[in-house]
PDB file of N, CA and C in Angstrom:
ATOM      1  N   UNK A   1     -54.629  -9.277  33.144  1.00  0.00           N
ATOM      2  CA  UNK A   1     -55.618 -10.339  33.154  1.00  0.00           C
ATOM      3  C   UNK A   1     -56.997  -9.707  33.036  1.00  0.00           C
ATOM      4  N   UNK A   2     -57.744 -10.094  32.453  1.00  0.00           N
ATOM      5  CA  UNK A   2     -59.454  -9.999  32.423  1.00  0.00           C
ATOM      6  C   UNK A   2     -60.634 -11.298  32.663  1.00  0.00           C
ATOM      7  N   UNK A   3     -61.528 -10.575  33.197  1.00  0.00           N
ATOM      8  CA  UNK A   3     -62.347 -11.371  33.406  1.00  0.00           C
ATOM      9  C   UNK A   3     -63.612 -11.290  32.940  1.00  0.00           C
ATOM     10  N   UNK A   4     -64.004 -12.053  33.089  1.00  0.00           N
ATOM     11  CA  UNK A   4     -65.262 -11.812  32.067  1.00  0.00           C
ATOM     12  C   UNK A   4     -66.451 -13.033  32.882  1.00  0.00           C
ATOM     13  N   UNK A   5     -68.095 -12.672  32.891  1.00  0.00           N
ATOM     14  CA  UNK A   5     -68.677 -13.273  33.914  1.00  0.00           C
ATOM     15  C   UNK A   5     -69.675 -14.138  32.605  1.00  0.00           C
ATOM     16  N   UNK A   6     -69.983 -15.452  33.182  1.00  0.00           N
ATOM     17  CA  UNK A   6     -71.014 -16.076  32.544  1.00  0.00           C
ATOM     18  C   UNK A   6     -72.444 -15.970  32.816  1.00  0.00           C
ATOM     19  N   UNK A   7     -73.611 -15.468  31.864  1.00  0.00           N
ATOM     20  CA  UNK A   7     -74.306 -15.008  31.882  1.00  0.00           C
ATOM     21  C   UNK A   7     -75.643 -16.361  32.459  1.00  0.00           C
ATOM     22  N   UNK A   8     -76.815 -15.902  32.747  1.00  0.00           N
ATOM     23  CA  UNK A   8     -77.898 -17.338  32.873  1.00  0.00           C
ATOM     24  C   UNK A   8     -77.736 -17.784  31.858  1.00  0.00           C
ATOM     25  N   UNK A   9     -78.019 -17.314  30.780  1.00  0.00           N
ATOM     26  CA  UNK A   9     -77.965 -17.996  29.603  1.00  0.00           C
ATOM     27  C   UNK A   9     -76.473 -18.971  29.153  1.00  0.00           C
ATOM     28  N   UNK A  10     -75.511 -18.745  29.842  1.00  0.00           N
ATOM     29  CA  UNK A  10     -74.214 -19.096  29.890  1.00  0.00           C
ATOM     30  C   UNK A  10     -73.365 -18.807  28.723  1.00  0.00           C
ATOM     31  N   UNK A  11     -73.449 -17.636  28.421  1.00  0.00           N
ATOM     32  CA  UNK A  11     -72.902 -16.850  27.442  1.00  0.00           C
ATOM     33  C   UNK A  11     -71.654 -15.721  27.885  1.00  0.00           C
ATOM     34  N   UNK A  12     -70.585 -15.339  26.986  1.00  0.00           N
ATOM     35  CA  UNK A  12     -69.929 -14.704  27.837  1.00  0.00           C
ATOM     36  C   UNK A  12     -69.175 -13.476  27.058  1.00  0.00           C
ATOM     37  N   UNK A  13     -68.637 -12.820  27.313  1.00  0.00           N
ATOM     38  CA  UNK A  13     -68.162 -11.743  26.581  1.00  0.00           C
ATOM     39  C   UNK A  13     -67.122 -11.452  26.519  1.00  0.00           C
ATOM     40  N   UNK A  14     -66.020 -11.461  25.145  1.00  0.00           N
ATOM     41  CA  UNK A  14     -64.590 -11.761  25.170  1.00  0.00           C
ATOM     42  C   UNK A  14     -64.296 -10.160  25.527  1.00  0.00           C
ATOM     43  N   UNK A  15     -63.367  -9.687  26.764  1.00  0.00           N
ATOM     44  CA  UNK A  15     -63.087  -8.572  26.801  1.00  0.00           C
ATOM     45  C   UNK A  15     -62.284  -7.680  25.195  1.00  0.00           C
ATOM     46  N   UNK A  16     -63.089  -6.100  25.568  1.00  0.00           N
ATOM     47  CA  UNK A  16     -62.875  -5.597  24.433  1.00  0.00           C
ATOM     48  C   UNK A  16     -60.899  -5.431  23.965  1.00  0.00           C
ATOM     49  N   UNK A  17     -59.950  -5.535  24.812  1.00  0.00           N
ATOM     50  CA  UNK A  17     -58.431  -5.546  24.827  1.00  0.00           C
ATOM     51  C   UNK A  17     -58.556  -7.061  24.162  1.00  0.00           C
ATOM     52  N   UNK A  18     -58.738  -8.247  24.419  1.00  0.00           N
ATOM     53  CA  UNK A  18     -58.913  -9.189  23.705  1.00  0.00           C
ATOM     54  C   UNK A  18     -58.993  -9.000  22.040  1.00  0.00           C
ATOM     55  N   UNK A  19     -60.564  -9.056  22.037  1.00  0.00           N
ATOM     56  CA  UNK A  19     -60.658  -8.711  21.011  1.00  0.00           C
ATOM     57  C   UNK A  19     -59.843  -7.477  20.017  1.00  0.00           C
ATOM     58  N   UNK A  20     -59.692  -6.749  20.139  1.00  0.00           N
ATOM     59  CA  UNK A  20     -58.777  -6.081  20.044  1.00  0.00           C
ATOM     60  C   UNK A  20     -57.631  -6.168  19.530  1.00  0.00           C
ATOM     61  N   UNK A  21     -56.568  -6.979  20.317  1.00  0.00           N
ATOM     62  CA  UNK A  21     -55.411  -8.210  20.094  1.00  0.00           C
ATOM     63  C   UNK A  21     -55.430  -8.433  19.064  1.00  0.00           C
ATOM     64  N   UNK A  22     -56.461  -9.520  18.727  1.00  0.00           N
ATOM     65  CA  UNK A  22     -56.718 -10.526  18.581  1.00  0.00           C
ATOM     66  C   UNK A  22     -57.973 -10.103  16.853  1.00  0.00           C
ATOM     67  N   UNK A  23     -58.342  -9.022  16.618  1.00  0.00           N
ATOM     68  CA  UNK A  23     -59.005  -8.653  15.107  1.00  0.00           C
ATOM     69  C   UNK A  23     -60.054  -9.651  15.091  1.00  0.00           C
ATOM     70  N   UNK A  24     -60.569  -9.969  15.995  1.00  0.00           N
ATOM     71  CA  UNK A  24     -62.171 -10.219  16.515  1.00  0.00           C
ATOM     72  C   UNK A  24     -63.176  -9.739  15.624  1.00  0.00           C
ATOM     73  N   UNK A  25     -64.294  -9.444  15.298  1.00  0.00           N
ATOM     74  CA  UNK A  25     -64.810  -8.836  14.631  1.00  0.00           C
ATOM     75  C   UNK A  25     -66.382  -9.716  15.087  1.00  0.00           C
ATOM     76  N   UNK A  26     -67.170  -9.085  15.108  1.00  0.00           N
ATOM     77  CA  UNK A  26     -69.091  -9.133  15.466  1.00  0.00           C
ATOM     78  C   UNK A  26     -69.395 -10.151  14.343  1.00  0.00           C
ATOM     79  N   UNK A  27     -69.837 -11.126  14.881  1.00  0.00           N
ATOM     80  CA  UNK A  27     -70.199 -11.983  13.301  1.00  0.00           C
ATOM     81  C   UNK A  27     -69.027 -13.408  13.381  1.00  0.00           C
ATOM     82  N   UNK A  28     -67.905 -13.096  13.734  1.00  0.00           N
ATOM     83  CA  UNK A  28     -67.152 -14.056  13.552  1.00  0.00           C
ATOM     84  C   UNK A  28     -67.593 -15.566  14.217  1.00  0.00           C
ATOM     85  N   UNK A  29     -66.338 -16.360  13.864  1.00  0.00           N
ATOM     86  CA  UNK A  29     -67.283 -17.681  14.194  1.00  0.00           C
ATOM     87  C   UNK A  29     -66.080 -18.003  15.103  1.00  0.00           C
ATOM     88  N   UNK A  30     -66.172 -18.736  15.931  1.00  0.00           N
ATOM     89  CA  UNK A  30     -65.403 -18.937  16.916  1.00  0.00           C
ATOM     90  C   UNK A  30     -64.957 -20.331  17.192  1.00  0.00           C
ATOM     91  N   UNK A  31     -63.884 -21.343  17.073  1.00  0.00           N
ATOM     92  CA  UNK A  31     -64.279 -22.675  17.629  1.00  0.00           C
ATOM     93  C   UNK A  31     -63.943 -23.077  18.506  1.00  0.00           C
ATOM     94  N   UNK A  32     -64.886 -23.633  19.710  1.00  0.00           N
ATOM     95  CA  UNK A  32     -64.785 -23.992  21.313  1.00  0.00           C
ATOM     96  C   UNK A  32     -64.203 -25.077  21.698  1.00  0.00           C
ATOM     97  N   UNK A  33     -63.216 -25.350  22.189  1.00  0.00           N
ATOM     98  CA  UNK A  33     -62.415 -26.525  22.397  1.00  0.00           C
ATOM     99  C   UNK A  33     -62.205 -26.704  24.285  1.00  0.00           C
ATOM    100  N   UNK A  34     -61.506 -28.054  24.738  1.00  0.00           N
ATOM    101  CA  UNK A  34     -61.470 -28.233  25.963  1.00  0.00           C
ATOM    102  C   UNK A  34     -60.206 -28.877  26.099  1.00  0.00           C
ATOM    103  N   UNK A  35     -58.927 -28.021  26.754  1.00  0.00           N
ATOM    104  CA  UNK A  35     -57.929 -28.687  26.723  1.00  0.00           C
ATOM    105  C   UNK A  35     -57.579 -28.606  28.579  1.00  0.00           C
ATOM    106  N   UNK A  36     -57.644 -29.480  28.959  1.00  0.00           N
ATOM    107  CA  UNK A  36     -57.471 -30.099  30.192  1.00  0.00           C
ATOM    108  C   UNK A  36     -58.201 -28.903  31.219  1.00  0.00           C
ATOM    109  N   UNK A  37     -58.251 -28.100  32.182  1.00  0.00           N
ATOM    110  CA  UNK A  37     -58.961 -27.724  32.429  1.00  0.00           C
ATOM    111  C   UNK A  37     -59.521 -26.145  31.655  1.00  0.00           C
ATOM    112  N   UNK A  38     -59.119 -26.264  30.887  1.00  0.00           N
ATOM    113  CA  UNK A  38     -59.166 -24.613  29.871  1.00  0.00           C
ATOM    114  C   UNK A  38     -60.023 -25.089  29.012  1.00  0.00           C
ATOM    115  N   UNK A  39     -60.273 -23.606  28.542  1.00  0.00           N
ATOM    116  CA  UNK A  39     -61.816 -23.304  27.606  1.00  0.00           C
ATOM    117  C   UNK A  39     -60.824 -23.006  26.453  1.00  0.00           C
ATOM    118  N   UNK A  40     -60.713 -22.934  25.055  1.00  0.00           N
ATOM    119  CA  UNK A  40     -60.000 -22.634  24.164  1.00  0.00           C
ATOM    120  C   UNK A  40     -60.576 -22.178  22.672  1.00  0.00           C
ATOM    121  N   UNK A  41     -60.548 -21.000  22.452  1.00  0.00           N
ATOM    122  CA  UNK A  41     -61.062 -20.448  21.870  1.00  0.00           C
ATOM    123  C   UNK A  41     -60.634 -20.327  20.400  1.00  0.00           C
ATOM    124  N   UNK A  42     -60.465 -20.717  19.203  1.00  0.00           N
ATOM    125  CA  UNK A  42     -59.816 -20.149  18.042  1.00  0.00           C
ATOM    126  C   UNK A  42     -61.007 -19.828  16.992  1.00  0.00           C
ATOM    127  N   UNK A  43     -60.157 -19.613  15.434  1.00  0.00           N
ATOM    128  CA  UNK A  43     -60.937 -18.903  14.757  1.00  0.00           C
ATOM    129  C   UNK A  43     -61.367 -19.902  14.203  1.00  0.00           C
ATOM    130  N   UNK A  44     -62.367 -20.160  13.368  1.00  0.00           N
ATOM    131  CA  UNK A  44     -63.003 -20.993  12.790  1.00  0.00           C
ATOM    132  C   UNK A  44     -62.787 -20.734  11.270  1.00  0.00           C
ATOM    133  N   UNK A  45     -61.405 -21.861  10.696  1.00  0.00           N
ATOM    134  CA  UNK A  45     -61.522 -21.891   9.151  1.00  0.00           C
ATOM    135  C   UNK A  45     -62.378 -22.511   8.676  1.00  0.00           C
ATOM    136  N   UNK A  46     -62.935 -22.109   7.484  1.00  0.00           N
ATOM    137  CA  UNK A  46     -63.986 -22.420   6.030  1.00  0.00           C
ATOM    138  C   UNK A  46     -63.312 -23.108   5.619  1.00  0.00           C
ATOM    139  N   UNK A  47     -63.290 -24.585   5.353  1.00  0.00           N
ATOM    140  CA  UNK A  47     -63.091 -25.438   4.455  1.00  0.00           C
ATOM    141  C   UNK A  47     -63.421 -24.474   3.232  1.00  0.00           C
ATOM    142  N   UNK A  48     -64.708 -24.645   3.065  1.00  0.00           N
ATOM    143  CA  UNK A  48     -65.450 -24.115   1.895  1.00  0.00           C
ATOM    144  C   UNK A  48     -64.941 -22.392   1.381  1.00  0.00           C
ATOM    145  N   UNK A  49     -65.130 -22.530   0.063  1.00  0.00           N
ATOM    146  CA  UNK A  49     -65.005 -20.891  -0.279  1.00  0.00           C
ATOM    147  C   UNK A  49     -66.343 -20.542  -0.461  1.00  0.00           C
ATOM    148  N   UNK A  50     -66.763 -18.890  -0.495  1.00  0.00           N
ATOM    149  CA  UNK A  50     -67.577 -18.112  -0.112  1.00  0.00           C
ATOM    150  C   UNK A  50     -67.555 -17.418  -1.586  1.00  0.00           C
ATOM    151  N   UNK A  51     -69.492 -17.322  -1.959  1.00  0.00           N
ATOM    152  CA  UNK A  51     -69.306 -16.321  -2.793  1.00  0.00           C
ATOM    153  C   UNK A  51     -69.205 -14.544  -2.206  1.00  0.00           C
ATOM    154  N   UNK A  52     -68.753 -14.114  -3.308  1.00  0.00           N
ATOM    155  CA  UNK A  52     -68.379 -12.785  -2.864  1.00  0.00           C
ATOM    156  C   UNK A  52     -69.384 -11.948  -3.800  1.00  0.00           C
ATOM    157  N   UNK A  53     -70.009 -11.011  -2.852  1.00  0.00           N
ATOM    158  CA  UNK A  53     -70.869 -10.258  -3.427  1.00  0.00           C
ATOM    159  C   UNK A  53     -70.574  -8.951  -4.016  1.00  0.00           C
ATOM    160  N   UNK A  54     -71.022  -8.369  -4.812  1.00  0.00           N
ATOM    161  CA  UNK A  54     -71.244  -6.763  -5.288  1.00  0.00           C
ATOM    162  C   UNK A  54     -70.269  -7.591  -7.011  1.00  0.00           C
ATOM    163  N   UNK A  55     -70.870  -8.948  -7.515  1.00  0.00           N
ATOM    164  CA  UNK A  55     -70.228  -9.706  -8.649  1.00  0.00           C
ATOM    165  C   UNK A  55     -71.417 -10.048  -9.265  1.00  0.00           C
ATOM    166  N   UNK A  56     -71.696 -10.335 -10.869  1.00  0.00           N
ATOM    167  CA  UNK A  56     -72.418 -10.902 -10.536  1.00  0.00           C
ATOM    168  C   UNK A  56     -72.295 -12.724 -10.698  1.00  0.00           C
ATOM    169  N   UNK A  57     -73.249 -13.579 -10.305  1.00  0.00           N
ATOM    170  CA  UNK A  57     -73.120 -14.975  -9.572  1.00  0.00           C
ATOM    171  C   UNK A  57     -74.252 -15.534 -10.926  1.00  0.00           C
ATOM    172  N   UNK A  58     -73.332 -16.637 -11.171  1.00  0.00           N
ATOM    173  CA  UNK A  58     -73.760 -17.595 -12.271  1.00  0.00           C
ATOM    174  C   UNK A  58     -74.975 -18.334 -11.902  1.00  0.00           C
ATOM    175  N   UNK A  59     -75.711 -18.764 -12.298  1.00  0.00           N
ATOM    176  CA  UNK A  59     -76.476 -20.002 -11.879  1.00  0.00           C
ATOM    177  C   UNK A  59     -75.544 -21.477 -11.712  1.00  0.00           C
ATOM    178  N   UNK A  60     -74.838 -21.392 -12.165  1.00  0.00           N
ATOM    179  CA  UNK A  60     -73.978 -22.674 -12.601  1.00  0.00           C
ATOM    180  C   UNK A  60     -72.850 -22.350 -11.130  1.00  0.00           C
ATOM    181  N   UNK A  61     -72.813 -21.121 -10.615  1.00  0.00           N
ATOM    182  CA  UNK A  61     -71.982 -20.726  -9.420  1.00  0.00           C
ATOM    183  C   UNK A  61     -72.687 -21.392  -8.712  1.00  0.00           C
ATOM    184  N   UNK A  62     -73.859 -20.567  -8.340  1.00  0.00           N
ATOM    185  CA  UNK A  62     -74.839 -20.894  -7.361  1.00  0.00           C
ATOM    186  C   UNK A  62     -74.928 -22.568  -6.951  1.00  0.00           C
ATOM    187  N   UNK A  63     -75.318 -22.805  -7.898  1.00  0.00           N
ATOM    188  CA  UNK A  63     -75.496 -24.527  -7.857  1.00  0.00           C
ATOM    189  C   UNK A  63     -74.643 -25.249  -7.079  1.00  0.00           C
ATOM    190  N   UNK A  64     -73.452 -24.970  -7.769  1.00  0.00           N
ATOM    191  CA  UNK A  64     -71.875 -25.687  -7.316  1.00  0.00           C
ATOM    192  C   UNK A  64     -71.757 -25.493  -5.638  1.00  0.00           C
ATOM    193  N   UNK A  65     -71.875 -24.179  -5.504  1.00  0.00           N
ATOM    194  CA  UNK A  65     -71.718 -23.782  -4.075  1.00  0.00           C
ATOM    195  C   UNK A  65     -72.622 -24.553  -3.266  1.00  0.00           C
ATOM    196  N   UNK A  66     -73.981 -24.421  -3.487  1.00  0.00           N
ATOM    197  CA  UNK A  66     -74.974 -25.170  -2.428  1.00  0.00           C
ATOM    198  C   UNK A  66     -74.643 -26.917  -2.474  1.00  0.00           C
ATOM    199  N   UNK A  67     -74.222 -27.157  -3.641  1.00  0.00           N
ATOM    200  CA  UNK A  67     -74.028 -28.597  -3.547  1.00  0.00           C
ATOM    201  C   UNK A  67     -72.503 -28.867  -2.702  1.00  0.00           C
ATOM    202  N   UNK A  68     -71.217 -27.910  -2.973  1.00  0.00           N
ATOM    203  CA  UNK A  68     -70.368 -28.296  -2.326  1.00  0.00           C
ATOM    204  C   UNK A  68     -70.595 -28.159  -0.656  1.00  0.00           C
ATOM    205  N   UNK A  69     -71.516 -27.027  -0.530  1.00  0.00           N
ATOM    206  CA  UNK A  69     -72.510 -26.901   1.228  1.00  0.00           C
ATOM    207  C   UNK A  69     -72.732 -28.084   1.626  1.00  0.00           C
ATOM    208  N   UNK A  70     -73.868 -29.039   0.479  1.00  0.00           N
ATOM    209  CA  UNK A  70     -74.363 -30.301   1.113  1.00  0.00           C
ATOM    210  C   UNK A  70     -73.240 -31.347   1.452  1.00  0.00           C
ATOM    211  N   UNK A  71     -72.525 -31.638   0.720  1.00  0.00           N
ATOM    212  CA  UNK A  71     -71.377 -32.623   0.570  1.00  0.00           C
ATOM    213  C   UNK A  71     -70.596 -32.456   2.007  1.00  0.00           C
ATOM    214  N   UNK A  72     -70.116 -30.992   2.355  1.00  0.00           N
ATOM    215  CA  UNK A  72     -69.564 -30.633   3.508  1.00  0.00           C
ATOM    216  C   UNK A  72     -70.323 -30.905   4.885  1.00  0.00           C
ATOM    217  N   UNK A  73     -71.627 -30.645   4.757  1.00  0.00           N
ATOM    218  CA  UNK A  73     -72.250 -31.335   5.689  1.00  0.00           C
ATOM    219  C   UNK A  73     -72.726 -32.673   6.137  1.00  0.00           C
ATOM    220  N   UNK A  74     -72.666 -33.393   5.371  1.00  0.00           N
ATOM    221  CA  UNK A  74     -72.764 -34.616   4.695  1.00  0.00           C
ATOM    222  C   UNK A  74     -71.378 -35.657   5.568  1.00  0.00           C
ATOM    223  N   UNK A  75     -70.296 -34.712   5.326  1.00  0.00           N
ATOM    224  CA  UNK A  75     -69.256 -35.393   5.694  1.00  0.00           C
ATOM    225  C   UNK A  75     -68.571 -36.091   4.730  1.00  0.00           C
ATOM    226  N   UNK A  76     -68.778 -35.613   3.464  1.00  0.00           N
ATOM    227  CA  UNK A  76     -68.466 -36.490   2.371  1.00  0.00           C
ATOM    228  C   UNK A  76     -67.184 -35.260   1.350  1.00  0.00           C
TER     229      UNK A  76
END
């Protein structure tokens, strides 16, 4: 078992054996859920696809992407 303490800011730090496990990585996105008295942690899938860099990116890419961004936020 590990524990891990909540900060003032109420922030907290997934032990490093966790992460670990689990291919965690700095940056990742996390999604916070509440299932009866538990905190629940999973990974956060992208609907959306991602351009990939060291390519090079169309204008006609570009476009598509920021507009499929808005739409996704949108809720549409």
């Amino acid at each position: 078992m590990s524990i891990t303490k909540v900060t003032r800011n109420y922030q907290i730090t997934i032990p490093a054996e966790i992460r670990k496990a689990l291919g965690i990585r700095e940056g990742e996105l996390l999604e916070v859920n509440i299932e009866g008295d538990r905190i629940v942690l999973r990974r956060f899938k992208r609907e959306r696809k991602r351009l990939k860099l060291g390519r090079n990116v169309t204008p006609e890419e570009i476009e598509k992407s920021i507009e499929e961004g808005m739409m996704e936020c949108m809720g549409s």
